[in-house]
PDB file of N, CA and C in Angstrom:
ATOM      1  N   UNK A   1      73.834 117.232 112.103  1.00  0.00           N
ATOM      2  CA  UNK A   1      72.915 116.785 111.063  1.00  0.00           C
ATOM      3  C   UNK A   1      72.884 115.259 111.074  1.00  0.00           C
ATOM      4  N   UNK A   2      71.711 114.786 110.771  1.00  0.00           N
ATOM      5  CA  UNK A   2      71.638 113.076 111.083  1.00  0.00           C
ATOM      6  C   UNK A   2      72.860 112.657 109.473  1.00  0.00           C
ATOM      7  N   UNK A   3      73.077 111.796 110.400  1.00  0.00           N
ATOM      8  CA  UNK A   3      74.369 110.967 108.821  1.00  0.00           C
ATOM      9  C   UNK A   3      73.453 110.483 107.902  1.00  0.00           C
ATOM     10  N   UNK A   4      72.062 109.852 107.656  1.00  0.00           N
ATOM     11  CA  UNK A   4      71.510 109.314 106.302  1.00  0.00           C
ATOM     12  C   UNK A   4      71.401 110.372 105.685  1.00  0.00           C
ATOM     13  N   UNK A   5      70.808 112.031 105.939  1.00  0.00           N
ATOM     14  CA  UNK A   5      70.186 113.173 105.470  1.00  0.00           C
ATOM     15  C   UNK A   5      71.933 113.793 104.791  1.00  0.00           C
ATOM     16  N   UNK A   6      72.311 113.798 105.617  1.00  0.00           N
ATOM     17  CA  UNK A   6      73.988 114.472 105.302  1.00  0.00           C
ATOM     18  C   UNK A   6      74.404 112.973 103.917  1.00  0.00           C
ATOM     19  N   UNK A   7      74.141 111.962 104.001  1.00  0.00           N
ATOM     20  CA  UNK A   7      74.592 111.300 102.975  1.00  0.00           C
ATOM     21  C   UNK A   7      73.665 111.199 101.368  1.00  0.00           C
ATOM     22  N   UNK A   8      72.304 111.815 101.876  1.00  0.00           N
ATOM     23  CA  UNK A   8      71.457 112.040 100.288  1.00  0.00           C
ATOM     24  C   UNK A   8      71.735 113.421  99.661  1.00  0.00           C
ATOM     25  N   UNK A   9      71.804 114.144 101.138  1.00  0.00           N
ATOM     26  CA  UNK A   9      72.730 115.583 100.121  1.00  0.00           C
ATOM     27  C   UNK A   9      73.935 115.242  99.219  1.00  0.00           C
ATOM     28  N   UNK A  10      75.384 114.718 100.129  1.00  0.00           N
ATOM     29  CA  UNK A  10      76.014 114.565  99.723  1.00  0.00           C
ATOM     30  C   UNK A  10      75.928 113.751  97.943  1.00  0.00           C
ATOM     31  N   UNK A  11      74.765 112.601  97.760  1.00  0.00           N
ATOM     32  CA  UNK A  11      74.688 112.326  97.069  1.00  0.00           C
ATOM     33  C   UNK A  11      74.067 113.149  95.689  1.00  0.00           C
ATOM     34  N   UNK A  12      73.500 113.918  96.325  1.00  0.00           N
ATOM     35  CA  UNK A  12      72.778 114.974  95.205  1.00  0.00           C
ATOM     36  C   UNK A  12      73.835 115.937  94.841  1.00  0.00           C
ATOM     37  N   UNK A  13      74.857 116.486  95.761  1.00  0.00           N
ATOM     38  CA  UNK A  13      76.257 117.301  95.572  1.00  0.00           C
ATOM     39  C   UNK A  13      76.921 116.497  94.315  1.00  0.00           C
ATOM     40  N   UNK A  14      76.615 115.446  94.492  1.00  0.00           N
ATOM     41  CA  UNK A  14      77.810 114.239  93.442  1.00  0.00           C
ATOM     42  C   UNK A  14      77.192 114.607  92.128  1.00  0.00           C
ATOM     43  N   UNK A  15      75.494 114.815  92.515  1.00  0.00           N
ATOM     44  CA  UNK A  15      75.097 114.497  91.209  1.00  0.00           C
ATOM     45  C   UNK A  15      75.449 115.759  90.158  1.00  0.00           C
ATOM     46  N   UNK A  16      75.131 117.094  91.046  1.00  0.00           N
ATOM     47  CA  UNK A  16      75.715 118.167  90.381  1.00  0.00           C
ATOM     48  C   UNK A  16      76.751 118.420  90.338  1.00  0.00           C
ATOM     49  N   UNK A  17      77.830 118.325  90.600  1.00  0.00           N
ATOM     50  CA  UNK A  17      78.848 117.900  90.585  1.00  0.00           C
ATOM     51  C   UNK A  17      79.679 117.264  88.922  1.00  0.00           C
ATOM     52  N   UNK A  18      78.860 116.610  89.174  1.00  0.00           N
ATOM     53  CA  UNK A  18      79.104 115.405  87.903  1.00  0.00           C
ATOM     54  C   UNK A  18      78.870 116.068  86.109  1.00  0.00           C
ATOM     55  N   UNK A  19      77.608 116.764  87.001  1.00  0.00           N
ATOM     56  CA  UNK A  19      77.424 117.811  85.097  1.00  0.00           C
ATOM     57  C   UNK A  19      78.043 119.193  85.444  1.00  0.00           C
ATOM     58  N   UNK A  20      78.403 119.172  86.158  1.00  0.00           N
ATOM     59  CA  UNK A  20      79.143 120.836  86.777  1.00  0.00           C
ATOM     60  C   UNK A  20      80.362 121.128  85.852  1.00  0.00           C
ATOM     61  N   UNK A  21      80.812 119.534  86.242  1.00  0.00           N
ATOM     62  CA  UNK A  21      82.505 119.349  85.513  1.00  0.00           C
ATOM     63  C   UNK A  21      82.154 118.945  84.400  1.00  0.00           C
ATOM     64  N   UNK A  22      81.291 118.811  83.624  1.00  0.00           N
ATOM     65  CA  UNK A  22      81.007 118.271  82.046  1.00  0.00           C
ATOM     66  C   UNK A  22      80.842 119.278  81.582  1.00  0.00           C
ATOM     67  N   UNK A  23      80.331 120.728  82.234  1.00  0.00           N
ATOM     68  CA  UNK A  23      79.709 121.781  81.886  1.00  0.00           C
ATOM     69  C   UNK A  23      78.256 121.498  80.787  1.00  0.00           C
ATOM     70  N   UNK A  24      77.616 121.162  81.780  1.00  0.00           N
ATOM     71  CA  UNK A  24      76.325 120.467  81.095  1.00  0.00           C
ATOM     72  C   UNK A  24      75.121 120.481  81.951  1.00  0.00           C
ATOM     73  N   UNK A  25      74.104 120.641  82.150  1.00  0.00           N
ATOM     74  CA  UNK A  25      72.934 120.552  82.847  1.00  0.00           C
ATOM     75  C   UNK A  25      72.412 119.027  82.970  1.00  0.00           C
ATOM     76  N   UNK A  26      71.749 118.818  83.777  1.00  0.00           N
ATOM     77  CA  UNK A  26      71.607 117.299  84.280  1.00  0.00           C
ATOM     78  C   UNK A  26      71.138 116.886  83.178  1.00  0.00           C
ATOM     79  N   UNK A  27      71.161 115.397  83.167  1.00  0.00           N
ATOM     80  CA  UNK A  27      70.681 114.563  81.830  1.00  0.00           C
ATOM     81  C   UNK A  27      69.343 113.992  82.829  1.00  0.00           C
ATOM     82  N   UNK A  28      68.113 113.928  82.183  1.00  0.00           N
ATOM     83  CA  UNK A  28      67.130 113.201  82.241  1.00  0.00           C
ATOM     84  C   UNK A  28      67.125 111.853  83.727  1.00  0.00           C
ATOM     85  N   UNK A  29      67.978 111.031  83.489  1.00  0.00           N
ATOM     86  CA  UNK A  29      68.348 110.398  84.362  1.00  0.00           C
ATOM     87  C   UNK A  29      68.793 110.776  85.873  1.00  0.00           C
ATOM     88  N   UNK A  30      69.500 111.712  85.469  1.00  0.00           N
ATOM     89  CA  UNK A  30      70.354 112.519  86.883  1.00  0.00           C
ATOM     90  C   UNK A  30      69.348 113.288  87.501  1.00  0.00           C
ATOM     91  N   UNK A  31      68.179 113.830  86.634  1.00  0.00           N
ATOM     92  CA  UNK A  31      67.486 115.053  87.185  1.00  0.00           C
ATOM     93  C   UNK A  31      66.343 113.910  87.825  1.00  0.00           C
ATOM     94  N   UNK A  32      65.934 112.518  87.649  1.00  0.00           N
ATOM     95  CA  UNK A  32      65.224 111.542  88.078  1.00  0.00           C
ATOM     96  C   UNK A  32      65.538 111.439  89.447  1.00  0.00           C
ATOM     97  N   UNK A  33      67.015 111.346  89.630  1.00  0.00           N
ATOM     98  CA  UNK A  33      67.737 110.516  90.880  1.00  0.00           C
ATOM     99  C   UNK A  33      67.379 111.563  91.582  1.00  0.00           C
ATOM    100  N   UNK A  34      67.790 113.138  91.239  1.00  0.00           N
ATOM    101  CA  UNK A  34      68.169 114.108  92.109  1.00  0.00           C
ATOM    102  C   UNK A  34      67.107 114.405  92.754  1.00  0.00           C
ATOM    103  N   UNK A  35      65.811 114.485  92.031  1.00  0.00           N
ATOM    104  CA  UNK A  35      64.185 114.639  92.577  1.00  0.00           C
ATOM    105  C   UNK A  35      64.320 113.638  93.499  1.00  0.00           C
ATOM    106  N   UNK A  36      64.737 112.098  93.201  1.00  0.00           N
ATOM    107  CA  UNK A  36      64.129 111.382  94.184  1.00  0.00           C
ATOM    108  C   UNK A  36      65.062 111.584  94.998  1.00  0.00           C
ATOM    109  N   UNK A  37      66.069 111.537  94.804  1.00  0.00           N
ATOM    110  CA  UNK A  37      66.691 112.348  96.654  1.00  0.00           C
ATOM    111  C   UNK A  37      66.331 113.092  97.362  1.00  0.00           C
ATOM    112  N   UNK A  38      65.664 114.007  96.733  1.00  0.00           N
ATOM    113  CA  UNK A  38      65.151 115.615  97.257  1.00  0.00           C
ATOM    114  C   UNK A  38      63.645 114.975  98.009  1.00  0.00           C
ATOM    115  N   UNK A  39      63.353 113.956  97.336  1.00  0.00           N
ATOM    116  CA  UNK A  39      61.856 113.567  98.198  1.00  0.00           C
ATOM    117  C   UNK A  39      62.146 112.923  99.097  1.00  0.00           C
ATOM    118  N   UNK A  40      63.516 111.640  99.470  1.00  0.00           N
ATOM    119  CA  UNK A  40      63.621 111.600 100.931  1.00  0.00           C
ATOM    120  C   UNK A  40      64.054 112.536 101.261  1.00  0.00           C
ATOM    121  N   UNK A  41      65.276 113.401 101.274  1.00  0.00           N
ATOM    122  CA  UNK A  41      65.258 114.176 101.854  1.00  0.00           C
ATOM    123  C   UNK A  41      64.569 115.132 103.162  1.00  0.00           C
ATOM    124  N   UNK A  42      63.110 115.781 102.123  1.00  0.00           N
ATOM    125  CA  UNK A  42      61.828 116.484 102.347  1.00  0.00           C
ATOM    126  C   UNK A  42      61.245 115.392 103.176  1.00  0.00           C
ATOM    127  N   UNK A  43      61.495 113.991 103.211  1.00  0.00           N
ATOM    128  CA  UNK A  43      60.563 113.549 104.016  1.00  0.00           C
ATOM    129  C   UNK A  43      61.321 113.564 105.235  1.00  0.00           C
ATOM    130  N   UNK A  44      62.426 113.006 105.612  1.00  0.00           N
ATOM    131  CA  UNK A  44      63.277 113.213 106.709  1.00  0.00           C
ATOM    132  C   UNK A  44      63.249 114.503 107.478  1.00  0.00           C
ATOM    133  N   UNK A  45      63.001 115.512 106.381  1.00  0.00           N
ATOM    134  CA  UNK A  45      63.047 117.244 106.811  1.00  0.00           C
ATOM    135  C   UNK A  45      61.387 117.301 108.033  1.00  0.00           C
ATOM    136  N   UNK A  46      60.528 116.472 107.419  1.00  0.00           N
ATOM    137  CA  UNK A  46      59.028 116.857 107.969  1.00  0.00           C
ATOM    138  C   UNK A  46      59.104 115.658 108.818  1.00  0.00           C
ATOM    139  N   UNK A  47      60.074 114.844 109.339  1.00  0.00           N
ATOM    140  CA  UNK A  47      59.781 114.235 110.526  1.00  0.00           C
ATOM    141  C   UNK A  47      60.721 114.634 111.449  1.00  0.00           C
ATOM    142  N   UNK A  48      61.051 116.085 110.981  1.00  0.00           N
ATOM    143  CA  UNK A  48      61.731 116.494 112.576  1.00  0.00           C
ATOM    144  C   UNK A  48      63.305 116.978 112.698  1.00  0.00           C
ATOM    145  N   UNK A  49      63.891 117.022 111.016  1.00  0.00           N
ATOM    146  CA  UNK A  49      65.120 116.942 111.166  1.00  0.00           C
ATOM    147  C   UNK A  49      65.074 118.434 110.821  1.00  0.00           C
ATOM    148  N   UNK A  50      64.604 119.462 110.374  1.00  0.00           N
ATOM    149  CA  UNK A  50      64.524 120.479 110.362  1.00  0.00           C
ATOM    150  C   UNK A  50      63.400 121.429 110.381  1.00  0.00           C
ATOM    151  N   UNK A  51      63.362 122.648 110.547  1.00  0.00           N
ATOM    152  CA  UNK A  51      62.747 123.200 110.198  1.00  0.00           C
ATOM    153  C   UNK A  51      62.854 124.385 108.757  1.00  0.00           C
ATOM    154  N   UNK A  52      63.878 124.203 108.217  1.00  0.00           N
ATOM    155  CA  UNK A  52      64.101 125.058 107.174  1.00  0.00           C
ATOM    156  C   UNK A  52      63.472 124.549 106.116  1.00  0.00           C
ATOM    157  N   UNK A  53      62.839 124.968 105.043  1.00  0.00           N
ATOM    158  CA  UNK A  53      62.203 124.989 104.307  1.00  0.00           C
ATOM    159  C   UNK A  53      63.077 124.541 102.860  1.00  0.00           C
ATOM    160  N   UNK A  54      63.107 123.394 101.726  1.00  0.00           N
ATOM    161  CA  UNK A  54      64.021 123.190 101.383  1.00  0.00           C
ATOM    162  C   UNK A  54      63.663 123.041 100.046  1.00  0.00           C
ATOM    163  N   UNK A  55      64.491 123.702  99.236  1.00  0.00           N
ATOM    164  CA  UNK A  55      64.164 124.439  97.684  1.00  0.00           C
ATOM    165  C   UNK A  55      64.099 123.761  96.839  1.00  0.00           C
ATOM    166  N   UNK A  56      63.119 123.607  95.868  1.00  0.00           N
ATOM    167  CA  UNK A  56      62.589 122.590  94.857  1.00  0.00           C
ATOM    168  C   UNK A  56      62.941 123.612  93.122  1.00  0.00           C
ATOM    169  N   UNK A  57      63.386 122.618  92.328  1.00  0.00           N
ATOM    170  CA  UNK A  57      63.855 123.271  91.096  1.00  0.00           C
ATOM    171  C   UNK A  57      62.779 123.860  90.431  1.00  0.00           C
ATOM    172  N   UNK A  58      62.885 124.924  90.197  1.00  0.00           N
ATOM    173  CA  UNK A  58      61.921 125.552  89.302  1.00  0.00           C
ATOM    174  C   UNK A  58      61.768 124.182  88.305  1.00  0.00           C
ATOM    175  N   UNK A  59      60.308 124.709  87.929  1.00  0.00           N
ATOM    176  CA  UNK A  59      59.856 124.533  86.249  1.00  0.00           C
ATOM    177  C   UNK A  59      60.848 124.483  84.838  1.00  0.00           C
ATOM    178  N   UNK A  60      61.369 126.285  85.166  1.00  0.00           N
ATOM    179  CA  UNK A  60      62.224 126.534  84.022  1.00  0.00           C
ATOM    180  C   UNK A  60      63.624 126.002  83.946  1.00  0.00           C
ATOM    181  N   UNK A  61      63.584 125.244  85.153  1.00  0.00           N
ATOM    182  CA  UNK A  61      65.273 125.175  85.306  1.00  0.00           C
ATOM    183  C   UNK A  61      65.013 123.361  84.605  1.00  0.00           C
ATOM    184  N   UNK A  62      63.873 122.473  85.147  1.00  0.00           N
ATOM    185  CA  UNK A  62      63.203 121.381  84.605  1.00  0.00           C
ATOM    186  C   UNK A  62      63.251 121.524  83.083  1.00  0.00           C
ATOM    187  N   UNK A  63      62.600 122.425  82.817  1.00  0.00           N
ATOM    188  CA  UNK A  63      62.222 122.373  81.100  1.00  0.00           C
ATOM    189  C   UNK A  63      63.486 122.400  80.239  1.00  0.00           C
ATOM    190  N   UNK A  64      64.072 123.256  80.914  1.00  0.00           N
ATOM    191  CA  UNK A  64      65.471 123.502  80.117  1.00  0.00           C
ATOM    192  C   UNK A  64      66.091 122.629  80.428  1.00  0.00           C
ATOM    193  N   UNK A  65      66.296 120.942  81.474  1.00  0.00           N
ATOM    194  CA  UNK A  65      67.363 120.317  81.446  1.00  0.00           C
ATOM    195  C   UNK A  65      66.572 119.345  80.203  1.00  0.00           C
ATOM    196  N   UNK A  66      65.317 119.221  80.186  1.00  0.00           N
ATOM    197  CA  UNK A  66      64.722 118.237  79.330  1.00  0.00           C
ATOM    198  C   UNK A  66      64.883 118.449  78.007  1.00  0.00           C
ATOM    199  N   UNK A  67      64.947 119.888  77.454  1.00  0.00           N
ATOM    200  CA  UNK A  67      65.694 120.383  76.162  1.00  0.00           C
ATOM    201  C   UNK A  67      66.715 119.914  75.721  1.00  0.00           C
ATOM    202  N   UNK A  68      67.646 119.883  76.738  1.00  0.00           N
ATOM    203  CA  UNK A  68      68.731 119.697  76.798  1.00  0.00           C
ATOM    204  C   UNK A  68      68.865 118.248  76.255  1.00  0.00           C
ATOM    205  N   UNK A  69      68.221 117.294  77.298  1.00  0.00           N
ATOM    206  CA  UNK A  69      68.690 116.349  77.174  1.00  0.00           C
ATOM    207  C   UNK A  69      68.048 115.368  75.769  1.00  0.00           C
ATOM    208  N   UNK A  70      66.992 116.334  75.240  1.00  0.00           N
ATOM    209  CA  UNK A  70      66.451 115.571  74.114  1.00  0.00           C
ATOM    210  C   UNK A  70      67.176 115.812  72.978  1.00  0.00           C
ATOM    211  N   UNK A  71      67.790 117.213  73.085  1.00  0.00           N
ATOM    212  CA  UNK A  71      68.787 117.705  71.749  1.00  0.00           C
ATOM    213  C   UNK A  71      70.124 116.804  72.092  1.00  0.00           C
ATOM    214  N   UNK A  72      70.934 116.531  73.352  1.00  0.00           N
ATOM    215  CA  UNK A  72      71.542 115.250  73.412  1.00  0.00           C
ATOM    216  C   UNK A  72      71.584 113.699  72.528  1.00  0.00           C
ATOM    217  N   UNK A  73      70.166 113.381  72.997  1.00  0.00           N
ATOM    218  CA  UNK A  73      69.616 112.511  72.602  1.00  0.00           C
ATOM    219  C   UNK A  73      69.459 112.324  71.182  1.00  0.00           C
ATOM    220  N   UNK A  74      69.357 113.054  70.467  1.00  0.00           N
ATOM    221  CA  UNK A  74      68.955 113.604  68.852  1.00  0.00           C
ATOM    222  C   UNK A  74      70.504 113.581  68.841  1.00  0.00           C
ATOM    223  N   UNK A  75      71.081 114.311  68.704  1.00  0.00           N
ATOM    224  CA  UNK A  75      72.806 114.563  68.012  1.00  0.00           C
ATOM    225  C   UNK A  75      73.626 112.861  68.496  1.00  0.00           C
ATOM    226  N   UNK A  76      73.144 112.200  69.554  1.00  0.00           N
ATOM    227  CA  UNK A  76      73.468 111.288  69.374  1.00  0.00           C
ATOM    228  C   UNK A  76      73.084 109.872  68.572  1.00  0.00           C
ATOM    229  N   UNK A  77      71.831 110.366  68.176  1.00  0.00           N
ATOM    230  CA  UNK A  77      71.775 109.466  67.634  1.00  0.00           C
ATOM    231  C   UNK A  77      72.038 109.737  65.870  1.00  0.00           C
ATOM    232  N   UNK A  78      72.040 110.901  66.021  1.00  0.00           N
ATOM    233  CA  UNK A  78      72.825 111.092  64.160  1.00  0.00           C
ATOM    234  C   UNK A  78      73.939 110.630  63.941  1.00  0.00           C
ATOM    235  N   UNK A  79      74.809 110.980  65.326  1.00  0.00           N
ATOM    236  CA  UNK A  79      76.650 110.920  65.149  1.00  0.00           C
ATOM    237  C   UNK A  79      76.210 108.808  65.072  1.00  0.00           C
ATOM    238  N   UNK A  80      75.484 108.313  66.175  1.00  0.00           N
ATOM    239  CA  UNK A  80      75.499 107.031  65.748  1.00  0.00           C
ATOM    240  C   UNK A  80      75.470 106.086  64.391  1.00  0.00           C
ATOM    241  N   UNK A  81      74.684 106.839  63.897  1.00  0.00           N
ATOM    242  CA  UNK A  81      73.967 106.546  62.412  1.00  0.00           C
ATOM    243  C   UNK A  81      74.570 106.930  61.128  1.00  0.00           C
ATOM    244  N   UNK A  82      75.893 107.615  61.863  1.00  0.00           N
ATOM    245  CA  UNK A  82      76.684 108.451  60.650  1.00  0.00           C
ATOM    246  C   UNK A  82      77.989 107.322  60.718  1.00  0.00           C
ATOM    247  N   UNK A  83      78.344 106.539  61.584  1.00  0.00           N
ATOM    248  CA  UNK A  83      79.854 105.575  62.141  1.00  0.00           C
ATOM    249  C   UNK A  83      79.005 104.422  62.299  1.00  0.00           C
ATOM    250  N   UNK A  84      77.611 103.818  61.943  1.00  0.00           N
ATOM    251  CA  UNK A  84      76.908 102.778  61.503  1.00  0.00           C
ATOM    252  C   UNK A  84      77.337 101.954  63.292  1.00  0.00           C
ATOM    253  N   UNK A  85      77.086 102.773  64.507  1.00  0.00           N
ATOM    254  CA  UNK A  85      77.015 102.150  65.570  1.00  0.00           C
ATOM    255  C   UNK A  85      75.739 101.317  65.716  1.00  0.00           C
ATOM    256  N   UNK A  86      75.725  99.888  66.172  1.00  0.00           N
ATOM    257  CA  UNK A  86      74.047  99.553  66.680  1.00  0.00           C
ATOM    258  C   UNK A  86      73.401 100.144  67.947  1.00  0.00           C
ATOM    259  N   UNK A  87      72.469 100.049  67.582  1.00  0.00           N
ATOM    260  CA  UNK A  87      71.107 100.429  68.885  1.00  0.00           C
ATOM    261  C   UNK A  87      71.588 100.400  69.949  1.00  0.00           C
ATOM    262  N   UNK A  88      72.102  99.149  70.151  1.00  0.00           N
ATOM    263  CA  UNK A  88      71.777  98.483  71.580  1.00  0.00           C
ATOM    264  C   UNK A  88      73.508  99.229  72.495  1.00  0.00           C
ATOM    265  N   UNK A  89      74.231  99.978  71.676  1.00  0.00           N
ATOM    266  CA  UNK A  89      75.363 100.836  71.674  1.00  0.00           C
ATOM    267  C   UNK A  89      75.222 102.365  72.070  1.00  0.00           C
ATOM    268  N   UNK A  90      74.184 102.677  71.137  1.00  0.00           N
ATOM    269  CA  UNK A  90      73.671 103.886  71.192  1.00  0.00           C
ATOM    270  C   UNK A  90      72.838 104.030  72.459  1.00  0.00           C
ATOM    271  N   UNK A  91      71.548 103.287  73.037  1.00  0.00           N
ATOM    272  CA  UNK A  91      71.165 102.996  74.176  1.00  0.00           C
ATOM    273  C   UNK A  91      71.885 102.960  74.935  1.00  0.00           C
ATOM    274  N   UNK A  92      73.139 102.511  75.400  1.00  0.00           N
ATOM    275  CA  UNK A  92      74.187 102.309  76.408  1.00  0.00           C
ATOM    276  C   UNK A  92      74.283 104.193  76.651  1.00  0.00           C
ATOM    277  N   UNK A  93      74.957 104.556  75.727  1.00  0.00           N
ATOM    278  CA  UNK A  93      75.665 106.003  75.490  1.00  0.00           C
ATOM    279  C   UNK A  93      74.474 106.659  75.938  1.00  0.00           C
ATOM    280  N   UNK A  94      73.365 106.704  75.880  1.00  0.00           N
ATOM    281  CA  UNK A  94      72.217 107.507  76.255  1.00  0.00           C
ATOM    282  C   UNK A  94      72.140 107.520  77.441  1.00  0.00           C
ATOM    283  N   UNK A  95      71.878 106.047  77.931  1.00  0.00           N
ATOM    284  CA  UNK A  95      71.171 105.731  79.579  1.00  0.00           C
ATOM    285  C   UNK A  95      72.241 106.213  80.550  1.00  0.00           C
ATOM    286  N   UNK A  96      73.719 106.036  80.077  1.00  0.00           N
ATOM    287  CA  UNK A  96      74.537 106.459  81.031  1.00  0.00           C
ATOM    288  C   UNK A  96      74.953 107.981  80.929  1.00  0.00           C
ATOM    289  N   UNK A  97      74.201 108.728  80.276  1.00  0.00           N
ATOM    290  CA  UNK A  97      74.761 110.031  80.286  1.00  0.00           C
ATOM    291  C   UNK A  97      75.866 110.375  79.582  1.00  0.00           C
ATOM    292  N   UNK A  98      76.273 109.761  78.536  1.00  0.00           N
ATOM    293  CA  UNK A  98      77.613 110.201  77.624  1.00  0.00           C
ATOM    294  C   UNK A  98      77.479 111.206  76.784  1.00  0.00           C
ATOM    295  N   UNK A  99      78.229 112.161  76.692  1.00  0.00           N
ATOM    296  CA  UNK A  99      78.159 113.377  76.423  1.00  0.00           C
ATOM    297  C   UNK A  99      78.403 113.552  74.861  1.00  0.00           C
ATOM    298  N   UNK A 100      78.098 114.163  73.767  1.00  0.00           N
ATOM    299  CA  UNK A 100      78.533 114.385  72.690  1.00  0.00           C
ATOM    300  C   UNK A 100      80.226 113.899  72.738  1.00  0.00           C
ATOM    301  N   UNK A 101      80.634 115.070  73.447  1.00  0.00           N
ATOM    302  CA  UNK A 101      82.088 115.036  73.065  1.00  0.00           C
ATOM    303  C   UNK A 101      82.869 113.687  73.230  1.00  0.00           C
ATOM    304  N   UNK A 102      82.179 112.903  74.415  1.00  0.00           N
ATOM    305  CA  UNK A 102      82.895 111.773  74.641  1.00  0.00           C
ATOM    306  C   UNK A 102      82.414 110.884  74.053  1.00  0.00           C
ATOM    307  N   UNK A 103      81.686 110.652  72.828  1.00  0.00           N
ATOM    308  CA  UNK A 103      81.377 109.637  71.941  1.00  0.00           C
ATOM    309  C   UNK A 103      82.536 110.070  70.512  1.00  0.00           C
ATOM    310  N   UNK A 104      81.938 111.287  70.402  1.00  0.00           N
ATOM    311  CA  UNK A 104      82.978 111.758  69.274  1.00  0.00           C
ATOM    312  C   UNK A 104      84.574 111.041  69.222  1.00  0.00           C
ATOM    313  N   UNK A 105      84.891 111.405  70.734  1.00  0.00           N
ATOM    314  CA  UNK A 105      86.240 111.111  71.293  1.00  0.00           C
ATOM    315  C   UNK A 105      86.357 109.336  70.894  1.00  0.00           C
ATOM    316  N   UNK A 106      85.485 108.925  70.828  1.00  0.00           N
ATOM    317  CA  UNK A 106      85.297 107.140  71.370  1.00  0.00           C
ATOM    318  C   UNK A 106      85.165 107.281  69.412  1.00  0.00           C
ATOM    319  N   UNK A 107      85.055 107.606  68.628  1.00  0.00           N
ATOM    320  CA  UNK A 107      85.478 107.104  67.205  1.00  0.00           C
ATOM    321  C   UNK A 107      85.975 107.930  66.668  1.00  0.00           C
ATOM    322  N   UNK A 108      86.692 108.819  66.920  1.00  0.00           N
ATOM    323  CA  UNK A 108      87.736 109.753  66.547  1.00  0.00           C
ATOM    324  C   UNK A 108      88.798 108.669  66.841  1.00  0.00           C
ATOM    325  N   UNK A 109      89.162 108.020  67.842  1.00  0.00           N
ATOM    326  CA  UNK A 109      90.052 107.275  68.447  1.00  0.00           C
ATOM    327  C   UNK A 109      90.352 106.254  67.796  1.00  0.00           C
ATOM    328  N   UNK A 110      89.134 105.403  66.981  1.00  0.00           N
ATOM    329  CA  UNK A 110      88.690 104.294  66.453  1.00  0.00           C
ATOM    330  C   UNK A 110      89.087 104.550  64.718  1.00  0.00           C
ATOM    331  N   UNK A 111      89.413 105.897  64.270  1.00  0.00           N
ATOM    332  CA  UNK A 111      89.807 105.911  63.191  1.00  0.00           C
ATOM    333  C   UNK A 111      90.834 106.300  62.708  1.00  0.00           C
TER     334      UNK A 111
END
């Protein structure tokens, strides 16, 4: 297998991976990266590096990470608003994918 194609998989492995062990479905962000891996990928695939045909996420599997990640998004920003965190805090915790539990954890700690 060519090493760039073997290294965007690998990178997309990381990405699931990453919410695998959170026990969580991709966050918004992750499901961004993972598409755009999957499109070089697919392009590398149609200049010759394979012929296998290579599987694109359903719809439903899409809709449901975006659920996901908006009810995320929502519970974090209550728990923010409840421990009088600022914005520009709460934004951090969002963009990087921080999970309920590990904010909880981050002022549970703090009190």
């Amino acid at each position: 297998m060519n090493p760039e194609l073997r290294a965007l998989i690998e990178k997309q492995q990381g990405i699931l991976n990453t919410a695998k062990s959170a026990n969580r479905d991709l966050t918004t962000e992750e499901q961004t990266q993972f598409d755009e891996l999957q499109r070089e990928i697919n392009a590398l695939k149609s200049n010759g590096e394979s012929n296998h045909p290579t599987p694109t996420p359903s719809p439903d599997n899409t809709q449901r990470a975006l659920e996901l990640e908006r009810k995320r998004i929502s519970e974090l920003s209550s728990l923010c608003r409840s421990f009088d965190v600022d914005n520009k805090e709460m934004e951090r915790f969002i963009s990087e994918g921080t999970t309920i539990d590990q904010v909880r954890s981050l002022f549970w700690k703090n009190n």
